[in-house]
Protein backbone atom coordinates (compact mmCIF):
# COMPACT_ATOMS: atom_id res chain seq x y z
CA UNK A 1 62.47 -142.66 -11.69
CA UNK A 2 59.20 -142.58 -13.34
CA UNK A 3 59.31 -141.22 -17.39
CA UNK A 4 56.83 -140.24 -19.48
CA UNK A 5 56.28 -138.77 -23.10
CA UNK A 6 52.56 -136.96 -23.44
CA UNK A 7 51.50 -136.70 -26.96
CA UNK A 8 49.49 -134.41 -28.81
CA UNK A 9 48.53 -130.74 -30.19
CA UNK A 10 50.67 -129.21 -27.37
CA UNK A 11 49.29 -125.43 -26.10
CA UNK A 12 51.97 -123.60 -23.71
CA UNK A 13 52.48 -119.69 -22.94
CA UNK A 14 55.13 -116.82 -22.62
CA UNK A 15 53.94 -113.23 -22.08
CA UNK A 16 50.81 -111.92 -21.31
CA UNK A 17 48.20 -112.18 -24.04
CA UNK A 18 46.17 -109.76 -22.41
CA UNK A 19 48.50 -107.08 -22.97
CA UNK A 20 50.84 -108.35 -25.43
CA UNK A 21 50.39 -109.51 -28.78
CA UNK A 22 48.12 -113.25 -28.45
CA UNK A 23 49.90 -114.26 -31.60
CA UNK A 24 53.57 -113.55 -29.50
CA UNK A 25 52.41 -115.44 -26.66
CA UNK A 26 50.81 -118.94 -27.29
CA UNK A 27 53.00 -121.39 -28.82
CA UNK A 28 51.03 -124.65 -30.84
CA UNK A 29 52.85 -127.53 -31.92
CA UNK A 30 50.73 -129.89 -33.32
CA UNK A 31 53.19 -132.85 -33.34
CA UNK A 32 54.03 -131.93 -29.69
CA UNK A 33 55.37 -133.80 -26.48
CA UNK A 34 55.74 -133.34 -22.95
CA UNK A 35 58.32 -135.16 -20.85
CA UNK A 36 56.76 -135.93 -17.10
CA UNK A 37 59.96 -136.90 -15.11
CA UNK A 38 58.46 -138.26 -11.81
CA UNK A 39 55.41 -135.85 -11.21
CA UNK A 40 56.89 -132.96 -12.87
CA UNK A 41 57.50 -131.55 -16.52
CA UNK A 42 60.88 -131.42 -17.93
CA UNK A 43 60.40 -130.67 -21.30
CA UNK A 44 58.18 -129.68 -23.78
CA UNK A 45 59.39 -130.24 -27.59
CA UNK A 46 58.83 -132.23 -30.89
CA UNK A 47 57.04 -135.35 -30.00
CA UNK A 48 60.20 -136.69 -32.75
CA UNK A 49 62.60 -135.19 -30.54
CA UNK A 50 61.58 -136.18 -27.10
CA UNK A 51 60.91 -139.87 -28.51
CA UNK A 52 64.45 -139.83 -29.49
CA UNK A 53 65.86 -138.82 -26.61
CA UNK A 54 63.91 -140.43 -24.50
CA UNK A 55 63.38 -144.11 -25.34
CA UNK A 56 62.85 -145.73 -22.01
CA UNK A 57 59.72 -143.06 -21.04
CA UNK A 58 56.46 -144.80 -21.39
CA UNK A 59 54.40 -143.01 -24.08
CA UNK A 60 50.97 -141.90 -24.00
CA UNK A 61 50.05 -140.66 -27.70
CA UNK A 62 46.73 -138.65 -27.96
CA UNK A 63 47.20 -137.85 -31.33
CA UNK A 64 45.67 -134.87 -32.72
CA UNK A 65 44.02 -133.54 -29.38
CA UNK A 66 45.28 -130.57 -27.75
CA UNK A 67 47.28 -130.99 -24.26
CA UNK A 68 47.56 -128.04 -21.91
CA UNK A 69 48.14 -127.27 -18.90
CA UNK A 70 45.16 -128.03 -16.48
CA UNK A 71 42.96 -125.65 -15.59
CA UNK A 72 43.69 -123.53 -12.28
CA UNK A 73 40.01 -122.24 -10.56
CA UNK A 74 41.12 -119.11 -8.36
CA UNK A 75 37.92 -118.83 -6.85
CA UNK A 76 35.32 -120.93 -5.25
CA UNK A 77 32.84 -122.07 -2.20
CA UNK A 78 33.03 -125.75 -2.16
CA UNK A 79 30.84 -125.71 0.80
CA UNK A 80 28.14 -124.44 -2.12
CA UNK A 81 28.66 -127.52 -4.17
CA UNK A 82 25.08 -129.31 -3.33
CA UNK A 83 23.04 -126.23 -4.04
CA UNK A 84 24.60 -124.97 -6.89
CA UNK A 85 22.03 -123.51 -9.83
CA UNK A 86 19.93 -122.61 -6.87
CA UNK A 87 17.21 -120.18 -8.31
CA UNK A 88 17.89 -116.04 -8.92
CA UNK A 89 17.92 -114.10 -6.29
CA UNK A 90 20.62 -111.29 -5.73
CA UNK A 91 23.96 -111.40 -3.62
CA UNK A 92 22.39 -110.50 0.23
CA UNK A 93 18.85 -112.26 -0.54
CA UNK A 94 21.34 -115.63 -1.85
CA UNK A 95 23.25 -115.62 0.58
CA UNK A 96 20.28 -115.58 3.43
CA UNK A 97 17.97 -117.93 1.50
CA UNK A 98 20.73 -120.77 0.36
CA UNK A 99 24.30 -120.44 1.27
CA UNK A 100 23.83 -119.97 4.75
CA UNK A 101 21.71 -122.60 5.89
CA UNK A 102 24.28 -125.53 3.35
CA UNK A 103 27.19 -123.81 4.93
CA UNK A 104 25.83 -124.45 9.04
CA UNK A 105 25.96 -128.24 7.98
CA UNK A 106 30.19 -128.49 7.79
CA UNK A 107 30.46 -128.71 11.61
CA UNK A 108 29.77 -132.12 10.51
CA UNK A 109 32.64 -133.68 9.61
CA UNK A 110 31.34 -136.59 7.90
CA UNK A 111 29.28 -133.99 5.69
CA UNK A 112 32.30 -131.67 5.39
CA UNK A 113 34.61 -134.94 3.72
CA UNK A 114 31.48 -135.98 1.44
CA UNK A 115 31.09 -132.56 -0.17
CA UNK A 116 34.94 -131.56 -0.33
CA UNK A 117 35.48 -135.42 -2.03
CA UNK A 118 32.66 -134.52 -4.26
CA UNK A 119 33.98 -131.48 -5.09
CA UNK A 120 37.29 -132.04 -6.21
CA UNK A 121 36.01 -135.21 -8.08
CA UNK A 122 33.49 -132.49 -10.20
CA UNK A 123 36.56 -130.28 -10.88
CA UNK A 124 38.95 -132.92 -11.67
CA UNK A 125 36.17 -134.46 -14.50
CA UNK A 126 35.84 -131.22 -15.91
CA UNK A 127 39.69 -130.73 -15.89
CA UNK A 128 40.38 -128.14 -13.27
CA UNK A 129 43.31 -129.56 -11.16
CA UNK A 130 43.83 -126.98 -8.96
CA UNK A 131 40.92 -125.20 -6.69
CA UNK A 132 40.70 -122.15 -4.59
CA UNK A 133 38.16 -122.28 -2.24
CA UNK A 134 36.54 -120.62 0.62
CA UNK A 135 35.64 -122.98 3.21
CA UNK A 136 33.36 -122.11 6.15
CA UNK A 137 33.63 -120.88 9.99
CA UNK A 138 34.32 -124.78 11.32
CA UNK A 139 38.08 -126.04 11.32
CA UNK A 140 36.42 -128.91 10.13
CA UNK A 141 35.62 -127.91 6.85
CA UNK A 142 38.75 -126.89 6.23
CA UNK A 143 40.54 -130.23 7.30
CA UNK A 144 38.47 -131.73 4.84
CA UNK A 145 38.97 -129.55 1.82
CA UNK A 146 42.82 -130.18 2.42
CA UNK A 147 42.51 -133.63 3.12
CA UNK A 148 40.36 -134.28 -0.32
CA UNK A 149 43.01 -132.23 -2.33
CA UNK A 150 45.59 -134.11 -0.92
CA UNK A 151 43.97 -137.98 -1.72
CA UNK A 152 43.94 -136.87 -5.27
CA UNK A 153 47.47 -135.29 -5.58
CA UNK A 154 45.78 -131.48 -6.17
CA UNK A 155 47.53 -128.31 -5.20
CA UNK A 156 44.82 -126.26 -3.37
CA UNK A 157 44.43 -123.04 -1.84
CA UNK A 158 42.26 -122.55 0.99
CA UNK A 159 41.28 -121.44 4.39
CA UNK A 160 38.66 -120.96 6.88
CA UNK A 161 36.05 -118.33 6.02
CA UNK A 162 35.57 -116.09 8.92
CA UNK A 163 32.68 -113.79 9.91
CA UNK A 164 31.64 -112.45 13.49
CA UNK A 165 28.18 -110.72 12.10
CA UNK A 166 25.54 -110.41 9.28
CA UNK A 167 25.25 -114.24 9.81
CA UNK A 168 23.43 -116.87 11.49
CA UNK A 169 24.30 -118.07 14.85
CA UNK A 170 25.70 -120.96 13.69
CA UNK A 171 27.91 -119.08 11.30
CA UNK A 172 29.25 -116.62 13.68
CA UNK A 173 33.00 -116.48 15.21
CA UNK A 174 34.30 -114.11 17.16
CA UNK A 175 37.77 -111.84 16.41
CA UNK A 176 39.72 -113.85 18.83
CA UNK A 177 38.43 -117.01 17.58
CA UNK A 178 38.97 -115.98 14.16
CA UNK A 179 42.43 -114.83 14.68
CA UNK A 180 43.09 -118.55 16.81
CA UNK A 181 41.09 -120.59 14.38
CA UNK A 182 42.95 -119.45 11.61
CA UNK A 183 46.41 -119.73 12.88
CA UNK A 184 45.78 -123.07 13.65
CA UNK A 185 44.65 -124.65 10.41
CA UNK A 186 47.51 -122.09 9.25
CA UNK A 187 50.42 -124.10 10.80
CA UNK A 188 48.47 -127.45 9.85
CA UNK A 189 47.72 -127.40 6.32
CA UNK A 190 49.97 -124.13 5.18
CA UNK A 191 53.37 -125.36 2.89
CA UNK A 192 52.32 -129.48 3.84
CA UNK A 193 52.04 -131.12 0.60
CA UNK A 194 50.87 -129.04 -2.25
CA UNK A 195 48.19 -127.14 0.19
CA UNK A 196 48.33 -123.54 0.38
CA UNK A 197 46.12 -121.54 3.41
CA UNK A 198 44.58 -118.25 2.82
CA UNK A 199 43.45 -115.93 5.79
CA UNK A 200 39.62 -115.60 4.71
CA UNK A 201 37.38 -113.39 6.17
CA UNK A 202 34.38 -113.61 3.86
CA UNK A 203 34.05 -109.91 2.90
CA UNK A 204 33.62 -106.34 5.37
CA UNK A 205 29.70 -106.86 5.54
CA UNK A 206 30.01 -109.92 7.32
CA UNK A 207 33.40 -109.38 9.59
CA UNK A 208 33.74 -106.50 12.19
CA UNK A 209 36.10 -103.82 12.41
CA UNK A 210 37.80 -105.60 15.17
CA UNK A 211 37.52 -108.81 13.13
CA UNK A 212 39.41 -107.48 10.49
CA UNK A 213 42.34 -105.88 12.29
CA UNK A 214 42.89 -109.32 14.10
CA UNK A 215 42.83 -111.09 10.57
CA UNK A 216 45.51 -107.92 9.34
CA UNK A 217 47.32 -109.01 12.22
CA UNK A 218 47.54 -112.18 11.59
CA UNK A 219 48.38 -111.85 7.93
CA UNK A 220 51.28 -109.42 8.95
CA UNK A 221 52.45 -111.89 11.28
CA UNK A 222 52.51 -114.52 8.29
CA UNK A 223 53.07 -112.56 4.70
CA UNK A 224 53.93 -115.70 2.99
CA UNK A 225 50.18 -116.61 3.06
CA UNK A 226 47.84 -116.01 1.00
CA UNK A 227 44.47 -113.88 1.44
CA UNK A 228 41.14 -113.92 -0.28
CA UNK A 229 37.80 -112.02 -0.05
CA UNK A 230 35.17 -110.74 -2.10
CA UNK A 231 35.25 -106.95 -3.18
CA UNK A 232 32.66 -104.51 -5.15
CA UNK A 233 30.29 -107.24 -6.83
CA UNK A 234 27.10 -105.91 -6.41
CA UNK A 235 25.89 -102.19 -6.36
CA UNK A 236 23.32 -103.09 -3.09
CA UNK A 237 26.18 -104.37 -1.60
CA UNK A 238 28.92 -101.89 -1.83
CA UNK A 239 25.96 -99.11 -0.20
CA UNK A 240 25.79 -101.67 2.39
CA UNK A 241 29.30 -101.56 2.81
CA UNK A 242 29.27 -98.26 3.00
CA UNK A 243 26.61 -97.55 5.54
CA UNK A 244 28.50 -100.28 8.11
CA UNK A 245 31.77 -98.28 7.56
CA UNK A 246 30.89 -94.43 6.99
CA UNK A 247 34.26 -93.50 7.21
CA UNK A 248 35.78 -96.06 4.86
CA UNK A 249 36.89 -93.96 1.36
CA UNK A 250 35.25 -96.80 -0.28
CA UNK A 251 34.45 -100.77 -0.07
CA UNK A 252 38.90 -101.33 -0.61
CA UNK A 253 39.59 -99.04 2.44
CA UNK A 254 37.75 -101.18 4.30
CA UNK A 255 40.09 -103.78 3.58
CA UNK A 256 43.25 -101.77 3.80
CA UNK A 257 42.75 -99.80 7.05
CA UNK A 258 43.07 -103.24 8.51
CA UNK A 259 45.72 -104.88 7.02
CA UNK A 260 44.12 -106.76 4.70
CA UNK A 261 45.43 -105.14 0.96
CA UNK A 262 49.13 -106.82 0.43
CA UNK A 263 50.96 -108.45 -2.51
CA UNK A 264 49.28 -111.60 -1.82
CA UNK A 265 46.01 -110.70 -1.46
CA UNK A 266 43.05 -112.10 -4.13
CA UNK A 267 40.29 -109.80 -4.45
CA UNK A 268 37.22 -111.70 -6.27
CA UNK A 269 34.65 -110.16 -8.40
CA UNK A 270 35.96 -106.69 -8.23
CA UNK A 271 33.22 -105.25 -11.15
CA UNK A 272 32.47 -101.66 -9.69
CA UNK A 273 36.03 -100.11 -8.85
CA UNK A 274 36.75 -96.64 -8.23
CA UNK A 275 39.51 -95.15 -9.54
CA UNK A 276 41.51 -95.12 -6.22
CA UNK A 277 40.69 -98.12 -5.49
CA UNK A 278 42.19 -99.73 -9.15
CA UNK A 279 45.33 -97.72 -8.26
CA UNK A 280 45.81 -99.14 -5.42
CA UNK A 281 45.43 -102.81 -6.34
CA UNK A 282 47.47 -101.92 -9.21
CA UNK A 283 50.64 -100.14 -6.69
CA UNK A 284 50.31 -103.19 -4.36
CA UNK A 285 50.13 -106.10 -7.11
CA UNK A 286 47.27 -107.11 -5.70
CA UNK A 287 45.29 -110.35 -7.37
CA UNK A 288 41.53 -109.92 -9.20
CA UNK A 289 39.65 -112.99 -10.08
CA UNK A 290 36.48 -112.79 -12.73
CA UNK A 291 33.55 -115.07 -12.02
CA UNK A 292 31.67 -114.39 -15.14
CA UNK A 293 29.18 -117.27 -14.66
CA UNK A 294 28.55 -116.17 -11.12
CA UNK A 295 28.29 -112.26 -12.17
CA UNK A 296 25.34 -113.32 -14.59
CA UNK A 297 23.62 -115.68 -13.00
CA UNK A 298 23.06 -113.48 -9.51
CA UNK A 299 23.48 -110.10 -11.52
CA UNK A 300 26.26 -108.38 -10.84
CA UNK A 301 27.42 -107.01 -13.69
CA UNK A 302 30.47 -106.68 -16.54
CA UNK A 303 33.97 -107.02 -15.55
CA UNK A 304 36.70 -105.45 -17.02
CA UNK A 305 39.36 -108.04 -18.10
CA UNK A 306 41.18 -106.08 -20.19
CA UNK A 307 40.64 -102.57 -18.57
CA UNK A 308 42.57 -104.21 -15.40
CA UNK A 309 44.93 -105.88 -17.18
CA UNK A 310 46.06 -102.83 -18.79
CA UNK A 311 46.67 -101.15 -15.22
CA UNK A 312 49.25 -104.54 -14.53
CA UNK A 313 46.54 -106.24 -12.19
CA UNK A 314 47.04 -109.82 -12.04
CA UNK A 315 43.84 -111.22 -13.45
CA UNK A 316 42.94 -115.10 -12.69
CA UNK A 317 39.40 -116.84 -13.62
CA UNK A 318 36.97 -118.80 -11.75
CA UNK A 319 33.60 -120.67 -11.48
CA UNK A 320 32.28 -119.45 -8.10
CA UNK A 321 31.01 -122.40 -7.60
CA UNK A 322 28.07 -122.13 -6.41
CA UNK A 323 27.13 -118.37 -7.19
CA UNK A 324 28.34 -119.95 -10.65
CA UNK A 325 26.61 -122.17 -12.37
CA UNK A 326 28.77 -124.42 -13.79
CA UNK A 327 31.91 -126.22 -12.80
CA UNK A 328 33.49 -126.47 -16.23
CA UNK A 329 36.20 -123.34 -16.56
CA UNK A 330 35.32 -123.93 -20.76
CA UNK A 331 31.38 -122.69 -19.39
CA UNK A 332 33.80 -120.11 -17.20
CA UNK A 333 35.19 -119.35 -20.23
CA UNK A 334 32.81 -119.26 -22.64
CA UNK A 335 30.60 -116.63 -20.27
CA UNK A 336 34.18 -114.37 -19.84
CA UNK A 337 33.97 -114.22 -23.77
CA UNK A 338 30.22 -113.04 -23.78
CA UNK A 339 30.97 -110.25 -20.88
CA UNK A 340 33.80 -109.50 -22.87
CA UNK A 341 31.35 -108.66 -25.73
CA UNK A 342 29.15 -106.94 -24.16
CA UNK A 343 31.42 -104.53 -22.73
CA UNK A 344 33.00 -104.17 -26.89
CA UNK A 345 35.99 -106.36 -26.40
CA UNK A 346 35.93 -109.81 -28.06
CA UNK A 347 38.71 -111.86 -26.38
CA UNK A 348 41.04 -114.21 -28.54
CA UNK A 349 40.58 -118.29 -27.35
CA UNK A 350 44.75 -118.01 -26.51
CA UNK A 351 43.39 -115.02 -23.75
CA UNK A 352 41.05 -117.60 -22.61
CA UNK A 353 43.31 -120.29 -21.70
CA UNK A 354 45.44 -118.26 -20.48
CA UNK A 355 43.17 -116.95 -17.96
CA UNK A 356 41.87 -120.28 -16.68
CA UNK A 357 46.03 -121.49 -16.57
CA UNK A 358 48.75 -118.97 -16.09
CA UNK A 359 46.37 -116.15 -15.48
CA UNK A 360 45.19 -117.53 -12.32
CA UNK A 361 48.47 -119.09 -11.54
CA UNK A 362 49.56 -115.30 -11.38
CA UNK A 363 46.97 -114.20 -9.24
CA UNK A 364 47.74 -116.91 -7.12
CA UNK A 365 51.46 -116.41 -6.69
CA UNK A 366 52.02 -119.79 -8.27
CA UNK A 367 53.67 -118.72 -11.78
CA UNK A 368 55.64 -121.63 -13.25
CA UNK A 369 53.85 -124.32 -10.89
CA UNK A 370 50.45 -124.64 -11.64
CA UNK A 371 49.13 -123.87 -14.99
CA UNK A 372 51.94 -123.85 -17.02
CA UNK A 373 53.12 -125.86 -19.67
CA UNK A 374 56.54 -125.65 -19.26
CA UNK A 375 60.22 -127.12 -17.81
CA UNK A 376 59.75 -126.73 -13.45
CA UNK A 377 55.96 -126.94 -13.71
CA UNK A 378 54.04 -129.73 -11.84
CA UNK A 379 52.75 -132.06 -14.15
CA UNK A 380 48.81 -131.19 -14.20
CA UNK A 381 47.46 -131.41 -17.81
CA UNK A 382 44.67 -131.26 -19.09
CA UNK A 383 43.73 -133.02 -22.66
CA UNK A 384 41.19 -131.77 -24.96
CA UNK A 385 38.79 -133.60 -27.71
CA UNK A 386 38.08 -130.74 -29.62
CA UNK A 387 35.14 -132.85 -31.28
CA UNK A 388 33.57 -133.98 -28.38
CA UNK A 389 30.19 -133.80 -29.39
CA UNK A 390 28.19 -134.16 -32.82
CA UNK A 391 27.66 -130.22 -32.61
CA UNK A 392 31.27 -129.29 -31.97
CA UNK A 393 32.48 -131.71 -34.37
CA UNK A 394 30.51 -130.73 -36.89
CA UNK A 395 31.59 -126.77 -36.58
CA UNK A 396 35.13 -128.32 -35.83
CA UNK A 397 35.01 -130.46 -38.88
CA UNK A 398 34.81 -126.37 -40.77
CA UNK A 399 37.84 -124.93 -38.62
CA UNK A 400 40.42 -122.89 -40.68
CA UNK A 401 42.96 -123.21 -38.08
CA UNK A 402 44.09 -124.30 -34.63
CA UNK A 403 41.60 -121.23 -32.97
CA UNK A 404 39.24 -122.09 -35.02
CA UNK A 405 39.24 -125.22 -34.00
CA UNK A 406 39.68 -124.52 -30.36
CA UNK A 407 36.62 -121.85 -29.90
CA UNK A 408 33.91 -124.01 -30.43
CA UNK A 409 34.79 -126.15 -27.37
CA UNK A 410 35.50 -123.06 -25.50
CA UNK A 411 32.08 -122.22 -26.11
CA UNK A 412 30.36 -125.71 -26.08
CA UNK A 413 32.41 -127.62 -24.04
CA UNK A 414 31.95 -129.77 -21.51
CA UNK A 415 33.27 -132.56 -19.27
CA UNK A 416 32.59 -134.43 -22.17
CA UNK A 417 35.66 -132.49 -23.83
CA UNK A 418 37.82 -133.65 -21.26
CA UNK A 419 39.74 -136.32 -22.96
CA UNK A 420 42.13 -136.80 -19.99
CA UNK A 421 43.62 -135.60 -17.01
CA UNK A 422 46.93 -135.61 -15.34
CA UNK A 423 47.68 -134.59 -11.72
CA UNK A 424 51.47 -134.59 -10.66
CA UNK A 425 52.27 -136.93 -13.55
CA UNK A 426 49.21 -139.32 -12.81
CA UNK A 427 46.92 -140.00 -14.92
CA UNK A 428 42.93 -139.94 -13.23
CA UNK A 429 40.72 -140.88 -16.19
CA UNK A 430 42.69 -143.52 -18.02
């Protein structure tokens, strides 16, 4: 048996800060500790207490930083890693000019393990330790994105992204290989390890009809899985969506006529709802995710965290890497708060957090595993320098209290803030 004390300014969660009370819901404990019993957290108390109970655990004291869970990113293209900050154009014209052509490359294996390792390396430095990422049509890609995660101890979600048209030749599957595909890496990488698999068809512009069903089929035929797709980011595309299905009620329906709205499914951007279609993500429990870096930078538009929240939608956050521009969730952050302004609502640091941790844990169906400081939880933390550079320490140096102190990394922050990591109890940058 393995023991551990973690200690520090410890940051853990009850409720749901962006409904209830913040100040009810984050719990600070500046002479904090967390006990890491062989990969996994049994207790979070005094540091006094814990080192009194616990003499025998090895003890790694980070004095007055601020340990939380580590971040959870709920969604992202790691195939889009290389050509990330790729310059403005909007969704469709993107898509043609950039992702496409990287994404034809993951046939290659070789390629497919270089960019996946790369990938979770970037998120890991910048203290994400758990990704959810679209992959692309090749089963390759997927093996690799699972076999990354796995080297480094991560708990992933994932799957093959599937479209049939609206795509390049060498991006194009077919419903029945789609549907076979799918279950394939399904039964290979779903439940094995800490791996997850999502059914992924990219989103309705790029999938047929028949497409669709088969993935609804396949879904129904497997409900403990997970599915993700893209929904209402950009006005162009949601009249595109609506000229390829003219009978659709709107861009949800064409989701739902197929199977494809559930419990378990993850829904990202999601800016430019109807009211049916809130309702219904709201009556199913559906998942949202807001890419705030990725809605500015290609123009999307304002999300409404706590408009959705409100209506008991599961909200989780996420970089979009790389229709975001950053792979730090504090940049993720930091842009969330700025949308959050502009559309009147100025959003507490504990909401933060809480999105990039137990939000998107939520959304994810992984309450009380991933992102969570607390007894059951897997031990991923992440440990904060909240002076990490001479700007932030100097505005630090002013703070007033622990939010205080805490917002100006939120806002600044970068890998550089990332005092240390810990993925199922081991530690990656000491």
């Amino acid at each position: 048996m393995t023991k551990q004390l973690i200690l520090g300014t410890t940051l853990r969660f009850t409720g749901l800060p962006l409904v209830d009370a913040w100040e009810d819901c984050a719990h600070v404990n500046t002479a904090g500790g967390v006990l890491v019993v062989d990969g996994q957290i049994m207790a979070v108390d005094d540091a006094s207490t814990l080192k009194s109970a616990h003499p025998d655990a090895k003890v790694t004291d980070y004095g007055t930083d601020m340990i939380t869970a580590g971040f959870v990113d709920a969604h992202m293209h790691y195939p889009q890693t290389a050509m990330i900050a790729s310059w403005g154009k909007q969704l469709i014209d993107w898509l043609n000019t950039y992702t496409f052509p990287e994404e034809s490359q993951f046939g290659d294996a070789d390629y497919a393990a270089e960019i996946a390792g790369r990938t979770c390396d970037l998120a890991i430095a910048h203290g994400t330790t758990s990704l959810t990422s679209f992959c692309t049509i090749h089963p390759t890609s997927v093996d690799a994105f699972f076999d990354a995660a796995a080297t480094r101890g991560m708990a992933v979600v994932a799957g093959k992204t599937c479209m049939d048209r609206n795509a390049p030749d060498t991006l194009r599957d077919t419903p029945q290989s789609a549907y076979d595909e799918s279950k394939a890496l399904l039964e290979k990488w779903h439940g094995v390890g800490r791996g997850t698999y999502a059914i992924t068809p990219r989103f309705s512009p790029t999938s047929t009809p028949d497409q669709l069903a088969a993935l609804g089929a396949l879904w129904a035929e497997n409900p403990d899985c997970l599915m993700q797709t893209h929904l209402s980011e950009q006005h162009d595309e949601i009249a595109w969506v609506r000229d390829l299905f003219p009978t659709a009620r709107d861009y949800l329906d064409t989701y739902e006529t197929h199977g494809l709205l559930g419990k378990k499914g993850i829904y990202g951007h999601c800016i430019h709802l109807e009211p049916r279609e809130i309702d219904r993500l709201s009556e199913v429990g559906a998942g949202v995710v807001h890419c705030p870096t990725s809605n500015t930078f290609i123009g999307s538009g304002l999300f409404d965290t706590l408009g959705l929240a409100a209506r008991g939608i599961r909200t989780g956050l996420a970089t979009d890497t790389g229709g975001g521009s950053s792979f730090s969730m504090l940049r993720t952050m930091a842009a969330a708060y700025e949308i959050g302004q502009l559309r009147g609502s100025a959003l507490h640091p504990a909401q933060l957090i809480w999105m990039a941790t137990e939000g998107s844990a939520a959304a994810l169906h992984k309450s009380g595993e991933i992102g969570h400081l607390g007894a059951g939880a897997a031990a991923d933390i992440t440990v904060l320098n909240l002076a990490s550079t001479p700007a932030i320490a100097q505005r630090h140096a002013r703070a007033t209290d622990v939010w205080d102190a805490l917002f100006p990394t939120i806002m600044m922050g970068d890998d550089r803030a990332i005092r240390d990591v810990w993925i199922a109890g081991v530690r990656q940058q000491g």
